[in-house]
Protein backbone atom coordinates (compact mmCIF):
# COMPACT_ATOMS: atom_id res chain seq x y z
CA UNK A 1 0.00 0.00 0.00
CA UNK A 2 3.11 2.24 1.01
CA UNK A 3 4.50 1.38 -2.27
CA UNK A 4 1.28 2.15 -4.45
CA UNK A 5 0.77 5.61 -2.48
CA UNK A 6 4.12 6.74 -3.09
CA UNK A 7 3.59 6.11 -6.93
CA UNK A 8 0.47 8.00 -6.85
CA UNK A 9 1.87 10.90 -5.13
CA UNK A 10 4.76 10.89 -7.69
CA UNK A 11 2.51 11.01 -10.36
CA UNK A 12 0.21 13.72 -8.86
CA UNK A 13 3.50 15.33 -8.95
CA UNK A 14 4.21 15.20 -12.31
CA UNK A 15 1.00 15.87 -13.18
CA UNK A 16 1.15 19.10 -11.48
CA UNK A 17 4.16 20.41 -13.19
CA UNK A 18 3.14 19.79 -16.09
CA UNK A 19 -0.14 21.65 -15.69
CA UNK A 20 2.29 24.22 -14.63
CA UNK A 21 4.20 23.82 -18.08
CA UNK A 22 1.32 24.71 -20.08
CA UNK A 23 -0.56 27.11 -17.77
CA UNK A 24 2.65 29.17 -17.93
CA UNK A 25 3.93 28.07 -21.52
CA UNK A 26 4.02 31.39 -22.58
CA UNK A 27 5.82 33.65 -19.96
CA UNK A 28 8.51 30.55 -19.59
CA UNK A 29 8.85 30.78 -23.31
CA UNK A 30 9.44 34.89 -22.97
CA UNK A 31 12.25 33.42 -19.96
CA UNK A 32 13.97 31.27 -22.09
CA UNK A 33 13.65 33.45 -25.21
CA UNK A 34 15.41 36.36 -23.14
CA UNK A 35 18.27 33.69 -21.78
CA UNK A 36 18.73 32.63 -24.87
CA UNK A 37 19.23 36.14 -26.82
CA UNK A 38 21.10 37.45 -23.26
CA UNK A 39 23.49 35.01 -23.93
CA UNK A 40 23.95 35.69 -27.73
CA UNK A 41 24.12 39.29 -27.41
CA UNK A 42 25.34 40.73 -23.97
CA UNK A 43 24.01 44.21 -25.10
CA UNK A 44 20.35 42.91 -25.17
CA UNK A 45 19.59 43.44 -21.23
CA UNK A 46 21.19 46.97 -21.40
CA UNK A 47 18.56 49.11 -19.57
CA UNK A 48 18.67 51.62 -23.24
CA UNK A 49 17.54 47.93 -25.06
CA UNK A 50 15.18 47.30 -22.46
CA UNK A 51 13.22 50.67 -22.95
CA UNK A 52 13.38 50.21 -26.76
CA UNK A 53 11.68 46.94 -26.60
CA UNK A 54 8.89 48.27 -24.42
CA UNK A 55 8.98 51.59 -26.42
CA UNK A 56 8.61 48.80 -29.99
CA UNK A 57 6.24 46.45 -28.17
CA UNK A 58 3.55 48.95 -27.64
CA UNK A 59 2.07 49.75 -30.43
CA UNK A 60 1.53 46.13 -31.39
CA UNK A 61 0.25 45.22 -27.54
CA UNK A 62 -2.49 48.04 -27.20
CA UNK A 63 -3.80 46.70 -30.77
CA UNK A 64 -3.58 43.02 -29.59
CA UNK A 65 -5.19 44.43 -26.38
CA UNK A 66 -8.47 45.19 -28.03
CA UNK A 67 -7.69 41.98 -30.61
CA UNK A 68 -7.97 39.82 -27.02
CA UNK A 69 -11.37 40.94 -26.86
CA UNK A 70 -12.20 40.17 -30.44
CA UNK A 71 -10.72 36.37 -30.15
CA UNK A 72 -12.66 35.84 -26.92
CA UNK A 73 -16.07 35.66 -28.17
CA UNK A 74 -14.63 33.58 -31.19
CA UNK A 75 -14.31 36.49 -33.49
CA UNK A 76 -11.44 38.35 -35.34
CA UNK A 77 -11.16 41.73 -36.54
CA UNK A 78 -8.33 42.06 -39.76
CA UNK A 79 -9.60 46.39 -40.13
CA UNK A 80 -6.75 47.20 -37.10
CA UNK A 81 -4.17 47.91 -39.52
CA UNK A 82 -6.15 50.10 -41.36
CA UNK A 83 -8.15 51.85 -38.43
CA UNK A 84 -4.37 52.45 -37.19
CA UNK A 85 -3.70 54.27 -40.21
CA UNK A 86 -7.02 56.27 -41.40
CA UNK A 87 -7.23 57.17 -37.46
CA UNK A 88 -3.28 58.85 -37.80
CA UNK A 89 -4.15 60.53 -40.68
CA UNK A 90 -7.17 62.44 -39.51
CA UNK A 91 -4.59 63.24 -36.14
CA UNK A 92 -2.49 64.66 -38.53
CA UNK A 93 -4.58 66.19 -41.09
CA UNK A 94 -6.01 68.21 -38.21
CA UNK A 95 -2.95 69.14 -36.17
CA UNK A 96 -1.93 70.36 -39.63
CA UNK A 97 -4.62 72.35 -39.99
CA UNK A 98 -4.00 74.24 -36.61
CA UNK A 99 -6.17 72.15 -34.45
CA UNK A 100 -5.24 71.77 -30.92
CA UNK A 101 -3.72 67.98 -29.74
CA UNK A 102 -6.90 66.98 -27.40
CA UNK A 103 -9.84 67.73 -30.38
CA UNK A 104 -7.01 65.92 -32.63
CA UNK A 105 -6.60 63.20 -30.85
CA UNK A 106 -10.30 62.84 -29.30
CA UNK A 107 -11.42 63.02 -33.23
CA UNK A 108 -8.90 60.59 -33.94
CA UNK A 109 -10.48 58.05 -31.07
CA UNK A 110 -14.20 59.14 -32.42
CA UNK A 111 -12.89 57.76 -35.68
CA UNK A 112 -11.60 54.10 -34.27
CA UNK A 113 -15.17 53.93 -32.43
CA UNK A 114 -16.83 54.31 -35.46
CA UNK A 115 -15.28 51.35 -37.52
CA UNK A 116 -15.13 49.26 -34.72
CA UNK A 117 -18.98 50.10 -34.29
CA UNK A 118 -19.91 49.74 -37.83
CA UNK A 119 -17.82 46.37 -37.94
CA UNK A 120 -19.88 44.99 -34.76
CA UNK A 121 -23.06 46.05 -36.10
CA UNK A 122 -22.59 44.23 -39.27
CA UNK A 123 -21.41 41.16 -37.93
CA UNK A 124 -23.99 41.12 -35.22
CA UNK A 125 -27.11 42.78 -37.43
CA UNK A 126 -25.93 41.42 -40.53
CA UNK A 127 -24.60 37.81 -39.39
CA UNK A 128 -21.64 38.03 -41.33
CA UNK A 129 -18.69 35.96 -40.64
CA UNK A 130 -15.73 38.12 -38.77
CA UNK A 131 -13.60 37.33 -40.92
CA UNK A 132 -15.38 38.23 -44.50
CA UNK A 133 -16.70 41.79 -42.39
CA UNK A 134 -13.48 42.78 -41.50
CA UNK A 135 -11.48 42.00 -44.33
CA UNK A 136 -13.91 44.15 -46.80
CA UNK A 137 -13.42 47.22 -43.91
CA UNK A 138 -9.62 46.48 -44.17
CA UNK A 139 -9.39 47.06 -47.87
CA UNK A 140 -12.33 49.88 -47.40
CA UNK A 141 -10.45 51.94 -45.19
CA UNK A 142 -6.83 51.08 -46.27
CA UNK A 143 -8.36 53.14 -49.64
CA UNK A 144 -9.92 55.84 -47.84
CA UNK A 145 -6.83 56.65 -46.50
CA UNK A 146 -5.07 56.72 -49.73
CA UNK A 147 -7.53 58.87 -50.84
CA UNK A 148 -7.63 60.80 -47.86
CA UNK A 149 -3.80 61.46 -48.22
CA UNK A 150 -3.57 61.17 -51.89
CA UNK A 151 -1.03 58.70 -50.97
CA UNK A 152 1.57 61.13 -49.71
CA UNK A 153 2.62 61.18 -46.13
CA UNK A 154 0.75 64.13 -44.19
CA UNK A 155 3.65 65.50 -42.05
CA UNK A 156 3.25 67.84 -39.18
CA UNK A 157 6.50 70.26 -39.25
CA UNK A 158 8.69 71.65 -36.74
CA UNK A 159 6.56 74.01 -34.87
CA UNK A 160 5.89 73.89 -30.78
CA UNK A 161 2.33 72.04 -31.97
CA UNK A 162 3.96 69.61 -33.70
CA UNK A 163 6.48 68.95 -30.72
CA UNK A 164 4.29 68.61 -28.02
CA UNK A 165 2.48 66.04 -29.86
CA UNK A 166 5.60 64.24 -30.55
CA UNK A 167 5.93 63.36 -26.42
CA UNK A 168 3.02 61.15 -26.95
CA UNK A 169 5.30 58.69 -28.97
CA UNK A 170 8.68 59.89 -28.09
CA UNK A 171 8.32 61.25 -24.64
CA UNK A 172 9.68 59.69 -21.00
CA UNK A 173 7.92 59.92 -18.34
CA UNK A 174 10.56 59.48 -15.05
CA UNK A 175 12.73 57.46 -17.74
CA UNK A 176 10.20 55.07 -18.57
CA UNK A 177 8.69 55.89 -22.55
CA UNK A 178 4.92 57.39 -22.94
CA UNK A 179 4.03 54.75 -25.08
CA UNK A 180 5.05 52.28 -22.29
CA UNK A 181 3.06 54.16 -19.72
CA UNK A 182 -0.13 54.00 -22.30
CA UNK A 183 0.20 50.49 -22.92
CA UNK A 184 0.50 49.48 -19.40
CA UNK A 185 -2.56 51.79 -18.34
CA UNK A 186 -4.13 50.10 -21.76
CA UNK A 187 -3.86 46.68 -20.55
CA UNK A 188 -4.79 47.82 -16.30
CA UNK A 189 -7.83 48.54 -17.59
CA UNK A 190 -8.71 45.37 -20.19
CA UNK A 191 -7.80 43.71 -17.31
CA UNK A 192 -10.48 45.05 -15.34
CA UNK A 193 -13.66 45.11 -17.49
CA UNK A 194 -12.28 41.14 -18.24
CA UNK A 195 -12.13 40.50 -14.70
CA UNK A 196 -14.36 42.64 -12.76
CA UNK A 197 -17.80 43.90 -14.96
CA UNK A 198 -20.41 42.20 -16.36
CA UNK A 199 -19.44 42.92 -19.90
CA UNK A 200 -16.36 40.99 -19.24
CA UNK A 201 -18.02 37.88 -18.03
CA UNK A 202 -20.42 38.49 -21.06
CA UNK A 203 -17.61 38.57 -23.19
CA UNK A 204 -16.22 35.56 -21.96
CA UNK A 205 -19.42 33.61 -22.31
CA UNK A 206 -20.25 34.59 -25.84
CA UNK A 207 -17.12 32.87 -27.05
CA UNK A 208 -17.73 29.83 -24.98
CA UNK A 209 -21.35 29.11 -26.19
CA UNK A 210 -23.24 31.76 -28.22
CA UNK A 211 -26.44 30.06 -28.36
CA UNK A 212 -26.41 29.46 -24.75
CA UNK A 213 -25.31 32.51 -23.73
CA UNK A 214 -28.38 34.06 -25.63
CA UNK A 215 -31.08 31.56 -24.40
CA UNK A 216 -29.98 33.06 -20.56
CA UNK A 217 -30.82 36.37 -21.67
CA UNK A 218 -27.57 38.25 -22.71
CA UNK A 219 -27.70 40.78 -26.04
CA UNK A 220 -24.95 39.41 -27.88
CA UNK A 221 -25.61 41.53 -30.79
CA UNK A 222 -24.77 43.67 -28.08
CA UNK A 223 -21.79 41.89 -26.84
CA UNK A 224 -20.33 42.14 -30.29
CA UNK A 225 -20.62 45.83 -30.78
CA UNK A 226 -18.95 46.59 -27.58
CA UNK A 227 -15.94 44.42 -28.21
CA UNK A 228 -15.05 45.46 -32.09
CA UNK A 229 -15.57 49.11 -30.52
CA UNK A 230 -13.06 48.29 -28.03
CA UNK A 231 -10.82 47.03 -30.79
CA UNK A 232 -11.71 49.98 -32.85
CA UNK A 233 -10.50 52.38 -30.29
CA UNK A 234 -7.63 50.82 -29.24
CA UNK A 235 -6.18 50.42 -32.95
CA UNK A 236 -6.86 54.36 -33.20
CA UNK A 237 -4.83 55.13 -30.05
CA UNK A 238 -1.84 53.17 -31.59
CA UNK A 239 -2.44 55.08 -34.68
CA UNK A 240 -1.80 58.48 -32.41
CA UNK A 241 1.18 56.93 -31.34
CA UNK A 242 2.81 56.03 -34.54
CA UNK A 243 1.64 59.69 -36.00
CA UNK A 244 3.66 61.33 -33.24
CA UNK A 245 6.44 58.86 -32.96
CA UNK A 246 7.39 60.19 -37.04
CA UNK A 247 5.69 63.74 -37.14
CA UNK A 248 3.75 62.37 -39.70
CA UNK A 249 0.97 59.74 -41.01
CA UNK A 250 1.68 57.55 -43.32
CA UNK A 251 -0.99 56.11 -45.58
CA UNK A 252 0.42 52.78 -45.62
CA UNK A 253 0.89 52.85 -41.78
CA UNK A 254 -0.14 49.35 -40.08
CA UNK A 255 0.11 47.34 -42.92
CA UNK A 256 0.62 43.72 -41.23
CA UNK A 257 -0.11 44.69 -37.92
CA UNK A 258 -3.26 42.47 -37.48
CA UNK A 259 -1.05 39.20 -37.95
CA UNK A 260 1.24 41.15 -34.95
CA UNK A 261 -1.49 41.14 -32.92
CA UNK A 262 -3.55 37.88 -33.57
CA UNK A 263 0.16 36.25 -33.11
CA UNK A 264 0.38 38.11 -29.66
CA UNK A 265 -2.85 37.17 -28.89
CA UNK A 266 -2.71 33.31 -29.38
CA UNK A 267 0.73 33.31 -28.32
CA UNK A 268 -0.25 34.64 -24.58
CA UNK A 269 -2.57 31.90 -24.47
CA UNK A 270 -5.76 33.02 -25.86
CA UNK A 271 -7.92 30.57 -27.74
CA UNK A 272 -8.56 30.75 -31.53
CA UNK A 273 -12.12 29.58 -31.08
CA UNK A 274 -12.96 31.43 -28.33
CA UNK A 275 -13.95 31.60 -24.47
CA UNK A 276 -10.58 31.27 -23.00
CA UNK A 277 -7.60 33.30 -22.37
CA UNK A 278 -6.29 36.61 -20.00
CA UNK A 279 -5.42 39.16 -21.32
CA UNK A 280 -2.07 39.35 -19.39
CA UNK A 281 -0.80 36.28 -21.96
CA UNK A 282 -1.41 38.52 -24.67
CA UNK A 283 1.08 40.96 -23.07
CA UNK A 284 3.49 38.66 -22.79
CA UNK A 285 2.91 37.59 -26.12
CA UNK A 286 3.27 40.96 -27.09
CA UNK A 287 6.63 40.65 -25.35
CA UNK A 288 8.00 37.83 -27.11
CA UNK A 289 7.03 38.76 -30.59
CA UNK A 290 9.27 42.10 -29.55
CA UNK A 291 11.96 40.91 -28.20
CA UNK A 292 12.10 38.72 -30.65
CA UNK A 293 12.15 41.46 -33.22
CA UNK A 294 14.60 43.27 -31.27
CA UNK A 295 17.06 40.09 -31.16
CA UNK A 296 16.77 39.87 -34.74
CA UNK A 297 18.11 43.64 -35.25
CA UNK A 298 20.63 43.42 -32.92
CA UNK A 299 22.03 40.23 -34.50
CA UNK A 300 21.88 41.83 -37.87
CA UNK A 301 19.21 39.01 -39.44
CA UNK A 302 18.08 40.52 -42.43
CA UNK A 303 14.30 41.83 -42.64
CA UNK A 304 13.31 39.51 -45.45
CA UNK A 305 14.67 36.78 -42.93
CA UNK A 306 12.74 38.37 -40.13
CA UNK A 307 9.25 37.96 -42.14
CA UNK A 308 10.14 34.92 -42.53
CA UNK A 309 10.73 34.47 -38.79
CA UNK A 310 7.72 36.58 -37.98
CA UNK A 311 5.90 34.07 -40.03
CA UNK A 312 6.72 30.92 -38.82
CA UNK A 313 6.04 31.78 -35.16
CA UNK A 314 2.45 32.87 -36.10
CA UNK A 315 1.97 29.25 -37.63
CA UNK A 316 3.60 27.77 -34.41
CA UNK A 317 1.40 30.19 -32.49
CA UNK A 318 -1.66 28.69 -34.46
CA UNK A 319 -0.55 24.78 -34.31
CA UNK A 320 -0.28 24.94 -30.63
CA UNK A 321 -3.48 27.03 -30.21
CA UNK A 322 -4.96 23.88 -32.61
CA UNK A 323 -3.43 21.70 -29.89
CA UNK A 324 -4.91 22.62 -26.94
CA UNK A 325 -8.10 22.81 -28.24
């Protein structure tokens, strides 16, 4: 009997850390990742590298923010990219024009709302698949804002306007970047409708079983509204942030950043189909696709390499995800 309980606790044991293993697959993967490239490159953990990566990762983590709550009710919105760039270009079109930053910037957000409403409503109203809805907004907006433009940068000069705007992407605040700050205040408070409100639990729920979700009395037209507007917004405040970072929109800004953020998504742990996942794995997803990127620089890869680096950890991302399932 001695014998047999010993064996049983052993394999409770193992058991154990190996539901450790996979409950924490992705932040030991960011570990090792960091060892690894540490080791390869001594520079990498310089505190100057350190704020880069954070400064680099945030932009792609505030999209894949909203993006978390697009995959958790089973969804997926491909119109970030382009919301990132039509939302710039109206930032910059109107800090061109004289406007102050706050109506720039607030017009800018009012902008992100708006597709991420319209691509809600349509999906939920018009029971089109997620992926068919977004993709026609994509190419929609990614030619309004070649229009917009006339496919020429829209920069914002040299003046004190233009300056002060440029802190929003290339400020410090006590040493730490502004886009940093924004990204960690972005994710504070996904974190909190996800874990706190009903909209959260809602959210959740929707991507576990739509049908019953709606038969206990939840809007999920609703439900799916509220999340693409989340992603909506979020995409526009990275927009702001790549504006100011270069003084200027560019109209092919955010071209490829949706496969950034579905990768960071699904890498942090989030579920393809839906109705699982925190968003704090999609930060360190976030993390790993950037220091990644970073390791790649510093070791001189060549970007065509990169892509193809970029690439085949968004198919790895995808194969586990397929996995777990």
């Amino acid at each position: 009997m001695n014998k047999s309980s010993t064996i049983e606790n052993n394999n409770s044991k193992n058991i154990d850390f190996k539901e450790i293993i996979v409950k924490y697959k992705s932040l030991i993967g960011l570990i090792m990742l960091i060892v690894i490239v540490s080791i390869l490159s001594p520079s990498f953990l310089s505190s100057k590298n350190i704020l880069n990566i954070l400064r680099q990762t945030s932009v792609n983590a505030i999209i894949a923010a909203g993006m978390t709550f697009v995959i958790l009710t089973g969804g997926i919105d491909l119109s970030v990219g382009s919301t990132l760039a039509i939302s710039g270009a109206i930032a910059a079109s109107l800090l061109a024009s004289g406007q102050n930053i706050i109506i720039s910037t607030i017009a800018a957000i009012v902008v992100g709302a708006v597709v991420g409403f319209l691509n809600g409503f349509v999906i939920a109203k018009g029971k089109l698949q997620p992926f068919i809805a977004t993709l026609a907004t994509m190419t929609i907006l990614r030619g309004l804002t070649l229009v917009f433009t006339d496919g020429k940068p829209i920069t914002l000069g040299s003046n004190e306007l233009a300056m002060s705007f440029g802190k929003i992407g290339g400020g410090t605040l006590l040493g730490i970047p502004n886009p940093a700050i924004t990204m960690i205040v972005v994710f504070a408070i996904c974190f909190y409708i996800l874990k706190s409100t009903k909209m959260g639990r809602y959210t959740y729920a929707l991507g576990s079983n739509e049908d019953a979700t709606k038969l206990s009395g939840i809007n999920t037209d609703k439900v799916k509204i509220w999340v693409y507007t989340i992603s909506g917004i979020l995409a526009s405040i990275a927009g702001i942030i790549i504006t100011s970072r270069l003084y200027s929109a560019q109209p092919t800004a955010g071209s490829g950043y949706e496969l950034d953020a579905i990768a960071a998504v699904v890498l942090g742990g989030t579920k393809l189909a839906g109705g699982k996942g925190k968003i704090t794995g999609t930060i360190i997803g976030a993390l790993i696709i950037g220091v990644l990127s970073n390791a790649l620089n510093i070791l001189d890869v060549s970007s065509y390499y990169q892509m193809m680096v970029k690439g085949a950890v968004i198919l790895i991302a995808v194969l586990l995800d397929r996995k777990n399932n």
